[in-house]
Protein backbone atom coordinates (compact mmCIF):
# COMPACT_ATOMS: atom_id res chain seq x y z
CA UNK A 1 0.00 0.00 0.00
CA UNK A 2 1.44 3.36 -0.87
CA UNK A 3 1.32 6.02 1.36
CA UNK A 4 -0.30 9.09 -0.33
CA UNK A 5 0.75 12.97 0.28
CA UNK A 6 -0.89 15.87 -1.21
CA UNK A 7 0.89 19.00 -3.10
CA UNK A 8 -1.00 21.72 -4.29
CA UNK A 9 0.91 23.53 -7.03
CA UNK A 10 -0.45 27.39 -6.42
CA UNK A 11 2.20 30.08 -7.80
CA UNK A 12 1.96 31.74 -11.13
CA UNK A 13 1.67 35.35 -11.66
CA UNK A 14 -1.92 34.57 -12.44
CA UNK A 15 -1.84 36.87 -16.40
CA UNK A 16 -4.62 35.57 -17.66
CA UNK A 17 -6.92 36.83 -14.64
CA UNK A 18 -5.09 40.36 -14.44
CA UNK A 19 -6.37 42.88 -13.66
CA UNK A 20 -8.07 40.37 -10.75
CA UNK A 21 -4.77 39.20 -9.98
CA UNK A 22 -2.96 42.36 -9.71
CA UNK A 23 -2.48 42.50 -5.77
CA UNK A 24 -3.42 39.08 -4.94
CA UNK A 25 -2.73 35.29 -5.92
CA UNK A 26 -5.06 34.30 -8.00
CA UNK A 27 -5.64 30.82 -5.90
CA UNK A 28 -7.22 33.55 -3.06
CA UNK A 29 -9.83 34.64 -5.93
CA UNK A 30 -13.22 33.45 -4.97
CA UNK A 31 -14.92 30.94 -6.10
CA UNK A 32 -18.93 31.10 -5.12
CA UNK A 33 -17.81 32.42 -1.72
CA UNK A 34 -14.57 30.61 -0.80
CA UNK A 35 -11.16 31.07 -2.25
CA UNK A 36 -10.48 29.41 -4.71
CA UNK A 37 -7.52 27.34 -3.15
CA UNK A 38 -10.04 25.95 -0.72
CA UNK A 39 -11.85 23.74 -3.23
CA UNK A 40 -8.26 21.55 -4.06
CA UNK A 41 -7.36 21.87 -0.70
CA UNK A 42 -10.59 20.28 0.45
CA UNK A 43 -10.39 17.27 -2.30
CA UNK A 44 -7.34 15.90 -0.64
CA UNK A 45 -8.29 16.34 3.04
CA UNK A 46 -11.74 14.49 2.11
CA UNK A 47 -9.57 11.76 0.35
CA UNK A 48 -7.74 11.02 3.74
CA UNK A 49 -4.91 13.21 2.64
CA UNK A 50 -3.45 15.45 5.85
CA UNK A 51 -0.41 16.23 4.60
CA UNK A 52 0.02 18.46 2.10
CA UNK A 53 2.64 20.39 0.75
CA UNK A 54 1.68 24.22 -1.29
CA UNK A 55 4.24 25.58 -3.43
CA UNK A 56 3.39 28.99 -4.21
CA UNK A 57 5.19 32.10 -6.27
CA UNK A 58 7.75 35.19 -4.81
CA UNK A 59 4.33 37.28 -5.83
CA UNK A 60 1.85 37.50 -2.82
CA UNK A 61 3.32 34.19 -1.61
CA UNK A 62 2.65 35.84 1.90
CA UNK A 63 -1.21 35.87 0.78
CA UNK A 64 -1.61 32.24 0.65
CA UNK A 65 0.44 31.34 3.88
CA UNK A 66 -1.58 34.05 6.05
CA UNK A 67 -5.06 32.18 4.34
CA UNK A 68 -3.85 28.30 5.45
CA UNK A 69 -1.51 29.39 8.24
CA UNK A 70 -0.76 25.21 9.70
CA UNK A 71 -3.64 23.96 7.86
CA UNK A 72 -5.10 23.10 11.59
CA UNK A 73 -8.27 24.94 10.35
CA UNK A 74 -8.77 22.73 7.74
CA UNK A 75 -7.66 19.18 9.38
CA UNK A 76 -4.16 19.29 8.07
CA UNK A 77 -0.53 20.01 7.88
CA UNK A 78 0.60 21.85 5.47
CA UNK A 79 4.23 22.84 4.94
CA UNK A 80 5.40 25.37 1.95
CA UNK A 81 7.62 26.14 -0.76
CA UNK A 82 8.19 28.60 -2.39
CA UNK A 83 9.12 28.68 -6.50
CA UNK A 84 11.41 31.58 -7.46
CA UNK A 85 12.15 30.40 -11.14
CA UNK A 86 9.23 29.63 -13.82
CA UNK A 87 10.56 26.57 -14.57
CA UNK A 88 7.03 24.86 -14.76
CA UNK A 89 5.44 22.21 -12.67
CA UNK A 90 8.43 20.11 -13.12
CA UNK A 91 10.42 22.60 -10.99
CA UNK A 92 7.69 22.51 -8.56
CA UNK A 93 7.44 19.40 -8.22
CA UNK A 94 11.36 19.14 -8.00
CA UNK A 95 10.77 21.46 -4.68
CA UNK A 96 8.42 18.23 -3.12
CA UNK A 97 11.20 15.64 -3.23
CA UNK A 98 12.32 15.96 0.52
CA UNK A 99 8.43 16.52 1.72
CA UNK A 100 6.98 13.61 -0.37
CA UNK A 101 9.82 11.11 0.75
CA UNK A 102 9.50 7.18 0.28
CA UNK A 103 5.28 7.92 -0.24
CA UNK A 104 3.41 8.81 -3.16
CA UNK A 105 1.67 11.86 -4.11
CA UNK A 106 -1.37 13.43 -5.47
CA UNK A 107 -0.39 16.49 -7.55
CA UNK A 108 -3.60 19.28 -8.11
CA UNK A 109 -2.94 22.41 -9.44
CA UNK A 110 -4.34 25.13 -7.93
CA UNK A 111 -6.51 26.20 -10.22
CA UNK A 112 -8.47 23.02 -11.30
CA UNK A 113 -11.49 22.80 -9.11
CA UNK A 114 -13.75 19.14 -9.26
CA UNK A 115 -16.33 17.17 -7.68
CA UNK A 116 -15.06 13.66 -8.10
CA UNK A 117 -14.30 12.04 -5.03
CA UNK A 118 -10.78 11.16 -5.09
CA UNK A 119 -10.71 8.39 -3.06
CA UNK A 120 -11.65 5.63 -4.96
CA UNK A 121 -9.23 6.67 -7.23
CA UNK A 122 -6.53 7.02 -4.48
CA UNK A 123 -7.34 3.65 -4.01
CA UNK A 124 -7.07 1.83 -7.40
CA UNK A 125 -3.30 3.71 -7.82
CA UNK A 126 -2.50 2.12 -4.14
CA UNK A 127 -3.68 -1.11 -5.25
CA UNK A 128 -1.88 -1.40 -8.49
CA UNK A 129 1.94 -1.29 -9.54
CA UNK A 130 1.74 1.69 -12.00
CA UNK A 131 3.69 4.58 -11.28
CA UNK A 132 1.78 7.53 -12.72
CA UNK A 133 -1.58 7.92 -12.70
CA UNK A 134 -3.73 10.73 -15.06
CA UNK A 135 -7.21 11.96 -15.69
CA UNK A 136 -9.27 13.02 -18.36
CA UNK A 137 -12.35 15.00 -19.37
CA UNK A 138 -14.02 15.31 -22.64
CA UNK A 139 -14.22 18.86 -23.45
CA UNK A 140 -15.87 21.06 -26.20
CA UNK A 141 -12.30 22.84 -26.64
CA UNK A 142 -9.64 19.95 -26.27
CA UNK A 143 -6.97 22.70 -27.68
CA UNK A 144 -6.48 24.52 -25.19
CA UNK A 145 -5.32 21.29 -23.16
CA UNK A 146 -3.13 18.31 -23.12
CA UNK A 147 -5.48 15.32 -25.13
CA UNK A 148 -5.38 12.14 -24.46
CA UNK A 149 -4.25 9.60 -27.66
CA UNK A 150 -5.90 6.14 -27.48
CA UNK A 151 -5.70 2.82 -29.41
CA UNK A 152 -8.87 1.32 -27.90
CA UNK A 153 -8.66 1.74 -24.40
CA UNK A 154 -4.34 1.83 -24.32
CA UNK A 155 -3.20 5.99 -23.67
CA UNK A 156 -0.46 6.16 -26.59
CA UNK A 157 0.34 9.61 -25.69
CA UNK A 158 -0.42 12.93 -24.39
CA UNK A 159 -0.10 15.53 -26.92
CA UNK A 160 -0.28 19.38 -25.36
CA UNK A 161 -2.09 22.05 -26.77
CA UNK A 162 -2.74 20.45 -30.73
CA UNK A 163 -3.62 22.29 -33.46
CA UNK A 164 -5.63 19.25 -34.45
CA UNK A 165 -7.13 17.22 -31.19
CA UNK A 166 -7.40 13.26 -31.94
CA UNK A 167 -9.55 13.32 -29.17
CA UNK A 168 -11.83 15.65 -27.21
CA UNK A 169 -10.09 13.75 -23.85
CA UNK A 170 -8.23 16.67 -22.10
CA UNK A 171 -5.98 15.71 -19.23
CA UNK A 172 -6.67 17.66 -16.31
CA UNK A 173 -4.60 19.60 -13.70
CA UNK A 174 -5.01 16.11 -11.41
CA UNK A 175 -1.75 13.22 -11.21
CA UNK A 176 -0.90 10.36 -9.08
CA UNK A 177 2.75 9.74 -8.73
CA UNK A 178 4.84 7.50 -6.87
CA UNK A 179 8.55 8.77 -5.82
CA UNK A 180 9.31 7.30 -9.05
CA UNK A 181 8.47 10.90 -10.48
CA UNK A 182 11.15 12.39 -9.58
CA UNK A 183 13.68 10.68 -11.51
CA UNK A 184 11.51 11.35 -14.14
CA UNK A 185 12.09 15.18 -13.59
CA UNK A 186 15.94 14.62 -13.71
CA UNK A 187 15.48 12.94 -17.07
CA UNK A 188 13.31 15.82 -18.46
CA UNK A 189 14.97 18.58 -20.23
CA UNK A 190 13.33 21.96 -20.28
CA UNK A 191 11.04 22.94 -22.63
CA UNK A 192 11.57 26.02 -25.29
CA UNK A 193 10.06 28.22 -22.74
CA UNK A 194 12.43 27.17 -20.16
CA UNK A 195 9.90 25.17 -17.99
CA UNK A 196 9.64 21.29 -17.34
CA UNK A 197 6.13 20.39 -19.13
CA UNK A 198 4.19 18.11 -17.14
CA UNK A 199 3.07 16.44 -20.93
CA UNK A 200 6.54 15.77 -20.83
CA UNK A 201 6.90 14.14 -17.50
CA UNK A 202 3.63 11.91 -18.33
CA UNK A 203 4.79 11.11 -21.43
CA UNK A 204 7.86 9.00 -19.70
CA UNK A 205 5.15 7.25 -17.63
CA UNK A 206 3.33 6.34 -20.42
CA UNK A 207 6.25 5.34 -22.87
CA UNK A 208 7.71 2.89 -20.01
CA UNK A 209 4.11 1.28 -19.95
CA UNK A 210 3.73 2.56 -16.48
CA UNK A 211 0.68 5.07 -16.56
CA UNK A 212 -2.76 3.98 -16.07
CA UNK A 213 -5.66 6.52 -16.61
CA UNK A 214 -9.17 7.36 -15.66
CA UNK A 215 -12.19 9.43 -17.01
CA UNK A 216 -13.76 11.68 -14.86
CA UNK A 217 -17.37 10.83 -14.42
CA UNK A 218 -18.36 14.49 -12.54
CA UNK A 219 -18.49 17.97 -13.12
CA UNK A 220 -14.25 19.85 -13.60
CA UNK A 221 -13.02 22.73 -14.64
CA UNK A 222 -9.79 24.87 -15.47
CA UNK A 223 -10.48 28.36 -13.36
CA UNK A 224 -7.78 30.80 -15.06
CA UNK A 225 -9.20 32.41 -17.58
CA UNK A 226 -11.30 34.93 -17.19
CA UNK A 227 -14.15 32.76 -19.16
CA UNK A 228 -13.66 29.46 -17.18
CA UNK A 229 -13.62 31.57 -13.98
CA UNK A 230 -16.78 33.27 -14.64
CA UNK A 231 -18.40 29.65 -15.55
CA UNK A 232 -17.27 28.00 -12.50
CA UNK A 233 -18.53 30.27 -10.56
CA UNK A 234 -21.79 30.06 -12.01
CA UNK A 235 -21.09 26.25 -11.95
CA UNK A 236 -20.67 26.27 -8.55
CA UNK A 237 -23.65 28.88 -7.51
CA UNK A 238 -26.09 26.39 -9.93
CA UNK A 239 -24.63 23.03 -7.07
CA UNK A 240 -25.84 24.70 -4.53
CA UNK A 241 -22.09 24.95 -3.35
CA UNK A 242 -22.48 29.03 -3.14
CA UNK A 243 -22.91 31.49 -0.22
């Protein structure tokens, strides 16, 4: 059985939400009431996840930490990092190596807000020998994403931000790692842009036959545009989740 530990990746300078984001981190937006960071937060602590590790940017990095303080509050520990390059979420997740250990991890990013209960999930990856595991929505615009490439039901690939989507399967800001990951990271090389794309992590995991995937059966979304924020909201207010 794996033990699991939770890292919310929540830095950024937040530019596609300016001018919203222009004194605070965007992951203290709110979100039908709540900040936004309180919805990934909450999907690990409900999974049995306690503790949990935030890595947030230099900008308003102070925000964040004065919002979570211990994580007492919310019925966890939560230690942070912060991430003073953009090198990407490989870089962030290169911060977690110490905190995660010998365990596992589940990986959210800050912005992706859900209503599937982890746990089941949690408890397929525990069960199994894979590595890496990823998850996928259909989606009316599968460009704007990493998309899932299938023979049947084997992932081939995930192929970030196509011109031309195979598929309408989008994988979401949600992975399951083992410690395995971060060798992974090492063998990664940075990306044009200078970051350490999380396609390209995945796409080690899936090469070496040691990915799995699942489809999300409930409602997710992608809150940093100004579009998906505005519909999440709304998503949100429709639940019944709003105050």
């Amino acid at each position: 059985m794996k033990k699991i530990k939770g890292i919310i990746l929540a830095g950024g300078k937040g530019t596609r939400l300016y001018p919203l984001t222009k004194v605070t981190n965007k992951h203290l937006l709110p979100i039908a009431g709540e900040p936004m960071i309180y919805y990934p937060l909450r999907s690990l602590t409900s999974a049995g996840i306690k503790d949990i590790m935030i890595i947030t940017g230099v900008e308003h990095s102070s925000g964040i930490t004065s919002m979570l303080g211990s994580g007492k509050e919310n019925g966890c520990n939560i230690t942070y990092r912060v991430q003073d390059r953009p090198d990407g979420i490989g870089g962030a997740l290169k911060l977690c190596k110490d905190f995660v250990g010998d365990s596992s991890c589940v990986v959210i990013l800050g912005d992706n807000i859900f209503k599937e209960d982890l746990q089941k999930h949690i408890n397929t990856f525990q069960a199994g020998t894979d590595d890496c595991m990823l998850f996928f929505k259909r989606v009316p615009d599968p460009r704007r994403y990493g998309v899932g490439i299938f023979d049947d039901d084997k992932l081939l690939e995930v192929e970030e931000k196509p011109d031309k989507p195979k598929t309408n399967l989008a994988c979401v800001g949600i992975y399951f790692y083992t410690n395995e990951v971060f060798d992974v990271v090492d063998q990664v090389k940075p990306s044009g842009r200078g970051e350490y794309e999380v396609t390209s992590i995945n796409n080690v995991f899936v090469k070496n036959g040691k990915c799995s995937y699942a489809i999300l059966d409930d409602w997710w979304s992608d809150a940093g545009t100004m579009n998906s924020y505005h519909k999440t909201n709304r998503a949100i207010f429709e639940d019944g989740g709003g105050g």
